[in-house]
Protein backbone atom coordinates (compact mmCIF):
# COMPACT_ATOMS: atom_id res chain seq x y z
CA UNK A 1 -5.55 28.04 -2.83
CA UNK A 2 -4.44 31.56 -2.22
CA UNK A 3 -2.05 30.85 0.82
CA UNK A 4 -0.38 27.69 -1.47
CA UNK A 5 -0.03 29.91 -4.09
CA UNK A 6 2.26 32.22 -2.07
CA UNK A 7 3.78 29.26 -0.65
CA UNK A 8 4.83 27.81 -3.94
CA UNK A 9 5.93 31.46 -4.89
CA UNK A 10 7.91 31.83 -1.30
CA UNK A 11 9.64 28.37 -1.01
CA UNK A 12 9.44 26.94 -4.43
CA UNK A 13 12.64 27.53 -7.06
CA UNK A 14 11.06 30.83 -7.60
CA UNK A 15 13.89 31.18 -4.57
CA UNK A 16 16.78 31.64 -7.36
CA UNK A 17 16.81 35.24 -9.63
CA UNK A 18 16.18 33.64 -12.87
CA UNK A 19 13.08 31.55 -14.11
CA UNK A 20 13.98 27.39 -13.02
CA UNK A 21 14.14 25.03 -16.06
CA UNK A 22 11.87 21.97 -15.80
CA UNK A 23 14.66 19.95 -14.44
CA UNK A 24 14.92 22.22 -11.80
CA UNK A 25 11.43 22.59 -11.00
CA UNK A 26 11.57 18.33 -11.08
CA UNK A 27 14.46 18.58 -8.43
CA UNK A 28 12.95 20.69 -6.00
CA UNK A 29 9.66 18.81 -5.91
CA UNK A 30 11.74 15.62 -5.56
CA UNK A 31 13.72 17.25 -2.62
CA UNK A 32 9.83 17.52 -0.46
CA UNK A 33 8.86 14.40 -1.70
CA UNK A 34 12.28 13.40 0.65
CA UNK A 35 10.92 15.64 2.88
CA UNK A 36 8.19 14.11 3.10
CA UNK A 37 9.43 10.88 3.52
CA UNK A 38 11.32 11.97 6.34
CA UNK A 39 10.36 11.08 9.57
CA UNK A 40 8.57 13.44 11.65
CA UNK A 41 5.49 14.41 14.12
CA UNK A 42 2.00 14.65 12.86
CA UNK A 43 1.82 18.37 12.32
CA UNK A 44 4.69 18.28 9.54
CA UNK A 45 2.85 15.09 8.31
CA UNK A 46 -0.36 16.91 7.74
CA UNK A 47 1.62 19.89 6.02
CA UNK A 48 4.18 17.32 4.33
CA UNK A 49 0.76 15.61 2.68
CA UNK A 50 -0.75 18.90 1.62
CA UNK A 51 2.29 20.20 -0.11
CA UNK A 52 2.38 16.90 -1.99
CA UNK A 53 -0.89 16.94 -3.38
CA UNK A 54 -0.50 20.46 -4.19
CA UNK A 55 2.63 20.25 -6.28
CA UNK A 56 1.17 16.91 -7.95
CA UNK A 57 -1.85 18.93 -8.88
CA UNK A 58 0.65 21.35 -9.92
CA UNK A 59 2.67 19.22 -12.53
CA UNK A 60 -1.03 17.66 -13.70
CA UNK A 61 -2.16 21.13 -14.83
CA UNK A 62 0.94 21.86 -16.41
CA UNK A 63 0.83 19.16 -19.17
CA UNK A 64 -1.80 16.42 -20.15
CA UNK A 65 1.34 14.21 -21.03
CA UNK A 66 3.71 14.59 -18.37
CA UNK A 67 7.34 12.93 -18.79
CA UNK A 68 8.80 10.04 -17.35
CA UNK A 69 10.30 11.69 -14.53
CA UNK A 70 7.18 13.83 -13.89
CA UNK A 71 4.46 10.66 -13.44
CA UNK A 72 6.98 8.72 -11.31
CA UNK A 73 7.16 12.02 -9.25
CA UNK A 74 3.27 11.83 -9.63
CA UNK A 75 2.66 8.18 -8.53
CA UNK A 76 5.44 7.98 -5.32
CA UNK A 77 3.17 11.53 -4.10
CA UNK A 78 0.23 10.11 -4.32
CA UNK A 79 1.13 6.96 -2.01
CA UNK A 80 3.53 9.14 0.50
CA UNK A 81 0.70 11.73 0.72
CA UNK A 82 -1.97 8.84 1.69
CA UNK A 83 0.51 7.07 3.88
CA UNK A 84 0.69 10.53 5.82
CA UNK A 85 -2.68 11.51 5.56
CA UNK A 86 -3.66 8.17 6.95
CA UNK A 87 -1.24 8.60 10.36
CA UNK A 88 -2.65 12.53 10.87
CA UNK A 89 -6.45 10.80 10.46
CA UNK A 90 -5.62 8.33 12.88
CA UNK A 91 -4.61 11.13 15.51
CA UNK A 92 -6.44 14.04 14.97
CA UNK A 93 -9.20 13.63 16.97
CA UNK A 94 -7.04 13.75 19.94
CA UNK A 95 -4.47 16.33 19.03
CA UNK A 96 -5.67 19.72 19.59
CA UNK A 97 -2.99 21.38 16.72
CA UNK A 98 -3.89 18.78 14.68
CA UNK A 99 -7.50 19.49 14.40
CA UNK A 100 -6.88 23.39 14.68
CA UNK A 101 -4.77 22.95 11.48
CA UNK A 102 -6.78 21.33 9.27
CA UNK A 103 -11.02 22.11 10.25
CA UNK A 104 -11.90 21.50 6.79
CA UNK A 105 -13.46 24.86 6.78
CA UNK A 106 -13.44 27.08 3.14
CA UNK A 107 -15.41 30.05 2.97
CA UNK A 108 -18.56 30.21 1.11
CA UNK A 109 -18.99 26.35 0.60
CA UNK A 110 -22.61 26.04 1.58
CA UNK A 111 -22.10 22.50 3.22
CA UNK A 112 -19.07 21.44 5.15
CA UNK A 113 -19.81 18.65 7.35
CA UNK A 114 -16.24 17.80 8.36
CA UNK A 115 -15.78 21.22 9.23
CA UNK A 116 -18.48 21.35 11.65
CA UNK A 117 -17.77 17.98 12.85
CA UNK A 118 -13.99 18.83 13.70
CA UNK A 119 -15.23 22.27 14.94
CA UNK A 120 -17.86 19.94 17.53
CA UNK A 121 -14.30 18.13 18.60
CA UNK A 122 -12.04 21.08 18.82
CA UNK A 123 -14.27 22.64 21.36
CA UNK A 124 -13.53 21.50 24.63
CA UNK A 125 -10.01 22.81 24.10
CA UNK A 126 -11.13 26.26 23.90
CA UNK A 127 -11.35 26.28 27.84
CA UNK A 128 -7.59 25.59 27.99
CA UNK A 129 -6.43 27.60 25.18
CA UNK A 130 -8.07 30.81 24.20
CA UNK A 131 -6.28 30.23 21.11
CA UNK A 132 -8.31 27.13 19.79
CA UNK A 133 -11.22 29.47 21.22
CA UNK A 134 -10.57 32.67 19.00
CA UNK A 135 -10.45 30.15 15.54
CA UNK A 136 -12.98 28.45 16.25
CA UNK A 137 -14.89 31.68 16.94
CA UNK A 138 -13.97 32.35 13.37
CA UNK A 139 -14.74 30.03 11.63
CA UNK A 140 -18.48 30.00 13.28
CA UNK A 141 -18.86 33.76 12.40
CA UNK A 142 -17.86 32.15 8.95
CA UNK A 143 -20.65 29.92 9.05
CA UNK A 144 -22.98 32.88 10.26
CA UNK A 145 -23.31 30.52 13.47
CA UNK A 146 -23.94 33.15 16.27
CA UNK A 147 -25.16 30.29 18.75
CA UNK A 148 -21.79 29.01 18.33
CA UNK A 149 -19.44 31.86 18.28
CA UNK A 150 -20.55 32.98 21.92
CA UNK A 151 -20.50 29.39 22.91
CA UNK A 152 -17.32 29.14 22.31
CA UNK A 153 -16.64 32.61 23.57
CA UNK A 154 -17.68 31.72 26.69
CA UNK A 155 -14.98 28.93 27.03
CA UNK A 156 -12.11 30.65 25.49
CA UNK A 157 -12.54 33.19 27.84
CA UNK A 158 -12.33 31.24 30.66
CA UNK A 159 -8.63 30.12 29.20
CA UNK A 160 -5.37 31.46 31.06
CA UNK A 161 -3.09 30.36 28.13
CA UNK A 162 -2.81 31.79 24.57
CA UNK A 163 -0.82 29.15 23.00
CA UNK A 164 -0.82 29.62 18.78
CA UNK A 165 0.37 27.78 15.58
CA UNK A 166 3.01 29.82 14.61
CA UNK A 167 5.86 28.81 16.68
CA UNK A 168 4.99 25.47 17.18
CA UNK A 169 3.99 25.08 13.07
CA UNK A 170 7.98 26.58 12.54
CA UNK A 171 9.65 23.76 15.35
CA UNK A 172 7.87 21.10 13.64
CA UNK A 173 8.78 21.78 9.76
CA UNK A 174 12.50 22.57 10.75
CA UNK A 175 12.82 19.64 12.28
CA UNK A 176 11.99 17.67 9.56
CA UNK A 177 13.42 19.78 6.51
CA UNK A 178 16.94 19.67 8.41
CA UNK A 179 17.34 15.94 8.19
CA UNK A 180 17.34 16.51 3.96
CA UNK A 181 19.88 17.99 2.89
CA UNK A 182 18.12 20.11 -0.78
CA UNK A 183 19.93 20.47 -4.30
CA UNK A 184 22.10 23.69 -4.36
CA UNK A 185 20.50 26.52 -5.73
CA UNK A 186 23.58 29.18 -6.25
CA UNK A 187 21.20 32.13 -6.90
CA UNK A 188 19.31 32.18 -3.70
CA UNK A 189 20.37 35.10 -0.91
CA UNK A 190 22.98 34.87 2.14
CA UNK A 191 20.41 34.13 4.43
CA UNK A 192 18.55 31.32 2.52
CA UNK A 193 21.55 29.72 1.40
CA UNK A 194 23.11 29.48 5.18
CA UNK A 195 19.87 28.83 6.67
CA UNK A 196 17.22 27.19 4.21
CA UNK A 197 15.69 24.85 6.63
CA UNK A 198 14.41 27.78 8.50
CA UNK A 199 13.44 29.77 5.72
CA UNK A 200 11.63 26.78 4.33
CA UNK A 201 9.67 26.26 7.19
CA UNK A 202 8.78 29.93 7.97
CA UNK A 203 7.34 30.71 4.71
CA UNK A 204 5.37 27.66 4.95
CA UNK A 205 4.15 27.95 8.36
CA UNK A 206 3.02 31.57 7.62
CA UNK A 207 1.99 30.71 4.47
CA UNK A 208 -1.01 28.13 5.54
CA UNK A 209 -0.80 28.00 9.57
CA UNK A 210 -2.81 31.16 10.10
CA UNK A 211 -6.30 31.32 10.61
CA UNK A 212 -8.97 34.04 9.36
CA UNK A 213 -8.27 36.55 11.91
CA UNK A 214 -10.69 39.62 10.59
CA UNK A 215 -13.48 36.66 11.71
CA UNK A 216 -13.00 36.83 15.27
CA UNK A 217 -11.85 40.74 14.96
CA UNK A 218 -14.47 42.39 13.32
CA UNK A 219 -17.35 40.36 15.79
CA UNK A 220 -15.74 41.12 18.56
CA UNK A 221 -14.82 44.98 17.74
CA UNK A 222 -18.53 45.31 17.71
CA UNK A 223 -20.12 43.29 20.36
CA UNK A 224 -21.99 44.21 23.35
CA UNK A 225 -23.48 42.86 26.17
CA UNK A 226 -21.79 38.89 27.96
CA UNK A 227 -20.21 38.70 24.34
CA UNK A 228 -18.35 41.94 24.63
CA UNK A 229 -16.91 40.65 28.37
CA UNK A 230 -15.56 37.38 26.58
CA UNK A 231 -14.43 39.20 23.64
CA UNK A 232 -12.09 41.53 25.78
CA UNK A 233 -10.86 38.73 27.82
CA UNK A 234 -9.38 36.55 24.89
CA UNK A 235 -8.03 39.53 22.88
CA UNK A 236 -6.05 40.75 26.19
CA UNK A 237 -4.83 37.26 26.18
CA UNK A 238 -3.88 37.06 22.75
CA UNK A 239 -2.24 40.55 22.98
CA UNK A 240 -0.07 39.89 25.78
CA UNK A 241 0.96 36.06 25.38
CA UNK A 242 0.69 36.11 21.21
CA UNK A 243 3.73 34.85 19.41
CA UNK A 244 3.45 36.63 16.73
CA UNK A 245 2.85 40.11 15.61
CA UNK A 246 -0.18 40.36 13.17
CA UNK A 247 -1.74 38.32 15.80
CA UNK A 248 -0.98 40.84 19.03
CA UNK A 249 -1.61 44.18 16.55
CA UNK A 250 -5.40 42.36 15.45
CA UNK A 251 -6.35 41.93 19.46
CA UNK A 252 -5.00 45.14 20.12
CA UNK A 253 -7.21 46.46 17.81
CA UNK A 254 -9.98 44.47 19.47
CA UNK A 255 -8.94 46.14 23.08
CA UNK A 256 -8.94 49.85 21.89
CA UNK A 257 -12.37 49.07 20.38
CA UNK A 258 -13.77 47.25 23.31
CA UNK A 259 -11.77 47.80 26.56
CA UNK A 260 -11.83 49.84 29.37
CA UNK A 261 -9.14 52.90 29.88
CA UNK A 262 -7.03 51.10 31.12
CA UNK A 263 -6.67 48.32 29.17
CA UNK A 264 -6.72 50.90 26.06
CA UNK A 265 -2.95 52.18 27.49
CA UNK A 266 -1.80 48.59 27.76
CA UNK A 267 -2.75 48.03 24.25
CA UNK A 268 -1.50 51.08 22.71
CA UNK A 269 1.73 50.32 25.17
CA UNK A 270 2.01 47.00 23.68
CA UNK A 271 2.00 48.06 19.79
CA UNK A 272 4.46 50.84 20.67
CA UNK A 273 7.11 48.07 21.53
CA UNK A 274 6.01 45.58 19.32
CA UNK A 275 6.86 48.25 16.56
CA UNK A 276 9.80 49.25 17.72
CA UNK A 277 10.99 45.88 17.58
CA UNK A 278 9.93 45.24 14.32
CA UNK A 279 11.53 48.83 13.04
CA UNK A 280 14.52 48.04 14.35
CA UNK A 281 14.50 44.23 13.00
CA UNK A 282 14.06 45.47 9.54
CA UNK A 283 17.34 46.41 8.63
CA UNK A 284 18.71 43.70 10.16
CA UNK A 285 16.75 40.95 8.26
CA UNK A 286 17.29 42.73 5.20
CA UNK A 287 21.01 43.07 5.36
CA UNK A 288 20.40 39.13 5.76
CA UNK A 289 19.61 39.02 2.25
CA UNK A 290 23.58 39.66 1.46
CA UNK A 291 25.57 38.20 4.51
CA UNK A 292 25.27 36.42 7.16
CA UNK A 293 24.00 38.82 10.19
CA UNK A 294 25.45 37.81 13.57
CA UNK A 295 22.76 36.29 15.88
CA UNK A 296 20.51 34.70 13.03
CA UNK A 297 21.09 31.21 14.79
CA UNK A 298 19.43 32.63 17.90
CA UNK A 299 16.90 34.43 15.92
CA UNK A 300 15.88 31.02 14.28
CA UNK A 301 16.39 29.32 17.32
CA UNK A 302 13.85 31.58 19.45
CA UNK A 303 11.37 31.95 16.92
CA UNK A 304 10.69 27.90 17.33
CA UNK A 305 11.09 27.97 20.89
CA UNK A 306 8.81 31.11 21.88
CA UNK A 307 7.66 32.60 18.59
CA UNK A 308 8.20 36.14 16.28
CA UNK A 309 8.54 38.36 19.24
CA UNK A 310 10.89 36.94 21.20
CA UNK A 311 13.23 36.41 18.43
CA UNK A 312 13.10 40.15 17.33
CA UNK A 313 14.24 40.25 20.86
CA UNK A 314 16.98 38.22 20.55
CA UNK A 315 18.18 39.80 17.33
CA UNK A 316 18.10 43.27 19.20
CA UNK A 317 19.70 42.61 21.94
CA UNK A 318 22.96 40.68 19.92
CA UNK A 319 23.08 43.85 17.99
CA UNK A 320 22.96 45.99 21.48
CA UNK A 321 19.93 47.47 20.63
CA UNK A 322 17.37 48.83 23.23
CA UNK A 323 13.83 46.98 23.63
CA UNK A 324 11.68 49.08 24.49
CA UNK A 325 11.23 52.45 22.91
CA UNK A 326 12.38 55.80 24.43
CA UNK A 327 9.80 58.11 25.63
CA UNK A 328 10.32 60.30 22.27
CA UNK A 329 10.17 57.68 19.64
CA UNK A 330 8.03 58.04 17.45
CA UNK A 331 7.27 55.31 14.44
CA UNK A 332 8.99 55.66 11.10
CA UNK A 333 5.29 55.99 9.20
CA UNK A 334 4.21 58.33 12.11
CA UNK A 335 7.34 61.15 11.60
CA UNK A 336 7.44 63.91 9.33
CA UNK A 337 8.97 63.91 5.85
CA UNK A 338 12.23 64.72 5.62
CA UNK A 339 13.14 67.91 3.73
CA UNK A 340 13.85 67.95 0.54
């Protein structure tokens, strides 16, 4: 509930300055149930069927005698959501991302059988991405299932590819929210205005698409023995071919704990740029909020083709902007304060 929350709060009218009248609020939902009715692939049907029967549990818990408007809205939910949920149950068993996304795993329910049954067919992936391997690894230490967790370890370690969510999540809601066009909202920023497709489908592919990382982390950080081996092995993958930055910066962390020397260099090496891309980003994305910032269209475009990193790349280098630090930078946190 926590991650729809934010979603609602990131892509909802909350979007515009001032607090949305009903009819407002009515609109927008409207505007994803046309989303939702869309065509698509599975992935934004999954997430397309979620958001539904989150904002109709939203509009039941805001009145026991909802309008007109608000119960047809209910009703044409209810059947779109089934209709999608019914073509993502007919597939998932066969669709890696599909069954990644949606385990059915909640923390501290004491029985989850569909979780452990989707966990049982998400396995054999591990082997061929370490990705599939690392959430499933935590999701077992979840379920206090050690047997599992180096199991699985074992597999994901064996993995040459780190493929994740993220930038695949992003292609496949932008996609779909660009073939509806949604009801102006005058309030909303440069950026969101000019590009709210994208911004749509980032905040809710970060909102939900990202799994319990601290599960496989913390585990890992202190294992020993065949465990520790496997543990290293999928973090370095994760750290080198991660799309995204809080997923590079939590294996990193897992290398300095765990690795050799070496591989302690490459992971401090690795944050070093990662943060000087992100430093230099900032202002950028920011100013984004106001105008237009020249090479947003690439930045969107990378980000669903390759992920976070490679389109803080992109926006660098448009803006002529080193990147990879100089030997004597320094991050901003890491510098002195500035005299008064």
């Amino acid at each position: 509930m926590r991650g729809w929350t934010f979603l609602l709060l990131l892509v909802a009218l909350p979007l515009q300055a001032s607090e949305p009248t009903e009819q407002q609020r009515l609109a927008h939902f409207n505007y994803q149930l046309s989303v939702a009715e869309a065509p698509g692939d599975l992935w934004s049907d999954l997430r397309m069927a979620q958001m539904l029967n989150f904002l109709a549990g939203v509009t039941e818990a805001e009145s026991a005698a909802p309008s007109a408007p608000v119960r047809a809205f209910q009703a044409r939910a209810q059947v779109v959501a089934a209709e999608l949920e019914s073509r993502v149950d007919a597939a998932r068993d066969s669709d890696p991302f599909l069954l990644v996304s949606d385990l059915g795993c909640w923390p501290k329910a004491p029985d989850m059988p569909v979780c452990d049954q989707r966990r049982a067919k998400l396995e054999p992936y591990a082997a061929n991405n370490a990705f599939h391997g690392m959430v499933l690894m935590s999701y077992a230490w979840m379920r206090e299932d050690a047997e599992s967790f180096l199991r699985v370890a074992r597999l994901a370690a064996t993995a040459d590819v780190y493929d994740s969510v993220p930038a695949f999540g992003f292609r496949s809601m932008v996609e779909r929210y660009r073939k509806v066009p949604m009801p102006a909202a005058p309030e909303t920023g440069a950026l969101t205005q000019a590009y709210l497709p994208e911004v749509m489908a980032m905040a809710l592919t970060m909102a939900i698409a990202l799994p319990p990382y601290q599960n496989f982390s913390q585990p890992c950080r202190e294992s020993e023995g065949e465990l520790r081996g496997h543990c290293l092995a999928i973090a370095k993958n994760m750290m080198l071919q991660g799309q995204h930055l809080i997923e590079i910066w939590i294996a990193e962390s897992v290398v300095e704990a765990i690795g050799a020397p070496d591989d302690v260099a490459m992971a401090k090496a690795r944050r070093r740029e990662t943060e000087w891309l992100l430093e230099k980003a900032v202002p950028l994305l920011a100013a984004s909020e106001t105008v237009v910032v020249a090479g947003t269209d690439d930045y969107f475009e990378a980000y669903g083709r390759e992920g976070e990193v490679a389109a803080l790349r992109v926006l660098l280098d448009t803006h002529g902007i080193a990147l990879l630090p100089p030997a004597d930078w320094t991050k901003a946190s890491a510098r002195p304060a500035a005299s008064p």
